[in-house]
Protein backbone atom coordinates (compact mmCIF):
# COMPACT_ATOMS: atom_id res chain seq x y z
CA UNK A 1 -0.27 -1.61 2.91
CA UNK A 2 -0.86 -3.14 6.51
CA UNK A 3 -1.16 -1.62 9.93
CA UNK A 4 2.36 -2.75 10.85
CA UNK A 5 3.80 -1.64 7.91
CA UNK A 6 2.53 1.98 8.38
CA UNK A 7 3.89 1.32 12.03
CA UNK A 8 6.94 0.16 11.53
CA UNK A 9 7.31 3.63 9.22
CA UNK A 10 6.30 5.37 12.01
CA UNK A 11 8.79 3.85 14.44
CA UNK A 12 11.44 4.68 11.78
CA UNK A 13 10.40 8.46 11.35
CA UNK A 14 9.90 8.71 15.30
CA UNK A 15 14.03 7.48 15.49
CA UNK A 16 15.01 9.77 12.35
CA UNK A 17 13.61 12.38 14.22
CA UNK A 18 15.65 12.07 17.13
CA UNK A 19 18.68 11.52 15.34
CA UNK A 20 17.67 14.93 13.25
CA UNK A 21 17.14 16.77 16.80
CA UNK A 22 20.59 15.51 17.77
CA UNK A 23 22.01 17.37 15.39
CA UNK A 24 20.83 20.24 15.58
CA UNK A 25 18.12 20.47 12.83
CA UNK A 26 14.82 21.77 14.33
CA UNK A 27 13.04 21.65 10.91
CA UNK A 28 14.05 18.05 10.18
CA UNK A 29 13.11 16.94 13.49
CA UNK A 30 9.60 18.72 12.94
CA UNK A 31 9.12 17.06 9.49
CA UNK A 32 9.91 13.41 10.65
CA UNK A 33 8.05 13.95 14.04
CA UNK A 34 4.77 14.78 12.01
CA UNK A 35 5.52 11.80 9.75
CA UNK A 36 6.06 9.01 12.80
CA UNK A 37 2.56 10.61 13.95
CA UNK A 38 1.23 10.79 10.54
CA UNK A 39 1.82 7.21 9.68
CA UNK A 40 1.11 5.69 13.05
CA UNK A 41 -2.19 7.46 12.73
CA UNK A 42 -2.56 5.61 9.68
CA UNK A 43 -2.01 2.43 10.83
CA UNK A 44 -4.77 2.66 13.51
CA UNK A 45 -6.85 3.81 11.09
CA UNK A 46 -6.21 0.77 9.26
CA UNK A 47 -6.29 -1.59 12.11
CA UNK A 48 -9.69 -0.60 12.82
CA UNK A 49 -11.26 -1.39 9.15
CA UNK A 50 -10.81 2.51 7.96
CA UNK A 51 -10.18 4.36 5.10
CA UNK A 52 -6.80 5.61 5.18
CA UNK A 53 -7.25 8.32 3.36
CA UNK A 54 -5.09 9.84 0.48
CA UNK A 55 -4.40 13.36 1.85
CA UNK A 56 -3.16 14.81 4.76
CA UNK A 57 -5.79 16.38 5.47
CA UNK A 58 -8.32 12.95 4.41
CA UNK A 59 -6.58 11.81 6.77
CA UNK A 60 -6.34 14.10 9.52
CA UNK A 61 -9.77 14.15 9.31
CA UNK A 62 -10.98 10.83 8.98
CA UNK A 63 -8.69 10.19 12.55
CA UNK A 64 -10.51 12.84 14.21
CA UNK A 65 -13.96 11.32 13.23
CA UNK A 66 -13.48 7.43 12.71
CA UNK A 67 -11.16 7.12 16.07
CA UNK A 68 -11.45 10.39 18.45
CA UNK A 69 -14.92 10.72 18.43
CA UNK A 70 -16.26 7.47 19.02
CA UNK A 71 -13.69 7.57 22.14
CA UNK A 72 -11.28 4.68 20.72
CA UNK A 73 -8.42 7.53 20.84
CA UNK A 74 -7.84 10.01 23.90
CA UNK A 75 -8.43 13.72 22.43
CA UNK A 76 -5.25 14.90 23.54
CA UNK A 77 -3.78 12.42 20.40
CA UNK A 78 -5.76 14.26 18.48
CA UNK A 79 -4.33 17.65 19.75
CA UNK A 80 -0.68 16.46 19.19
CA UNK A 81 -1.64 15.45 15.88
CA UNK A 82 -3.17 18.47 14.69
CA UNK A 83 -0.10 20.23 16.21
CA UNK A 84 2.38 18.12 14.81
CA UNK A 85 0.73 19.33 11.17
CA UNK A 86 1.10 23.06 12.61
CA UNK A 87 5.07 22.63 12.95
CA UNK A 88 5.41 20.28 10.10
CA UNK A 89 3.85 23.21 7.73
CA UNK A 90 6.27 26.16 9.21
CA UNK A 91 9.20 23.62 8.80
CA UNK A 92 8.68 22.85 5.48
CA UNK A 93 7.22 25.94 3.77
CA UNK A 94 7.60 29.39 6.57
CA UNK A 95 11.01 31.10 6.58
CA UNK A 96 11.49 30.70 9.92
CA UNK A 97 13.15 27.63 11.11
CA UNK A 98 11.19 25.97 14.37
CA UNK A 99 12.82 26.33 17.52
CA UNK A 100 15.02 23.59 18.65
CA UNK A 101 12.86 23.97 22.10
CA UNK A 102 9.40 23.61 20.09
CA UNK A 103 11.27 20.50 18.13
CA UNK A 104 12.34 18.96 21.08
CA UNK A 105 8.77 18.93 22.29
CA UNK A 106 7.65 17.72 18.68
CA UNK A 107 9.84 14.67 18.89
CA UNK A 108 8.73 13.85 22.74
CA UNK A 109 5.28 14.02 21.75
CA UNK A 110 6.00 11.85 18.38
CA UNK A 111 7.20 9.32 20.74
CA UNK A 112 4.28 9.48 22.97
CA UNK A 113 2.07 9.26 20.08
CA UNK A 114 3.11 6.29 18.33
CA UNK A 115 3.04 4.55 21.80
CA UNK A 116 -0.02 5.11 22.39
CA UNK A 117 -1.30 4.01 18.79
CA UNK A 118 1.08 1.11 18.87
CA UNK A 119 -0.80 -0.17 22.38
CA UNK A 120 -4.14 0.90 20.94
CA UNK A 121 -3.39 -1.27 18.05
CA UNK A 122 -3.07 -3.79 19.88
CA UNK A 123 -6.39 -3.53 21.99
CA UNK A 124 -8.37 -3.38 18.82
């Protein structure tokens, strides 16, 4: 897969999300937010000659040492990553649905997310 596949996945979760927020579905919102993060941080993983991983967590990890670390990435992506996986977990497997507040926040910070790895993308 390339970089602007994973992307262009991304960009699609990141607009599912919205759509899912619009209607009222906090968990779905949460879920697609994580995955328009999830992917994008893929595809900068990619674009920079990494391993993307095969688990979440391979890859959680391998963004936090191959592209935060070494400064490529701000650490606040980082941050909304790792929270992203927080909300993505409760929507998918806690009883309790996530707030259509802390969704709304999910989805903003999707967005801001795959900007920024869409313009880092671009710079590497």
């Amino acid at each position: 897969m390339k970089a602007q596949d994973l992307m262009a996945k991304a960009v699609q979760a990141a607009t599912s999300a919205k759509v899912l927020l619009d209607t009222g579905d906090g968990d779905g919102a949460s879920n697609r937010a994580y995955y328009a993060m999830f992917d994008a941080a893929r595809a900068a993983l990619l674009a920079s000659g990494f391993d993307v991983g095969k688990t979440h967590r391979g890859v959680l990890i391998a963004f936090s040492d191959r592209l935060i670390k070494n400064g490529s990435v701000p650490q606040e992506m980082g941050r909304l990553l790792k929270r992203a996986e927080t909300f993505r977990y409760v929507a998918d497997y806690e009883g309790n649905p996530v707030e259509l507040s802390d969704a709304r926040e999910m989805v903003e910070q999707a967005e801001t997310f795959v900007a920024s790895m869409r313009a880092s993308i671009t710079l590497m």
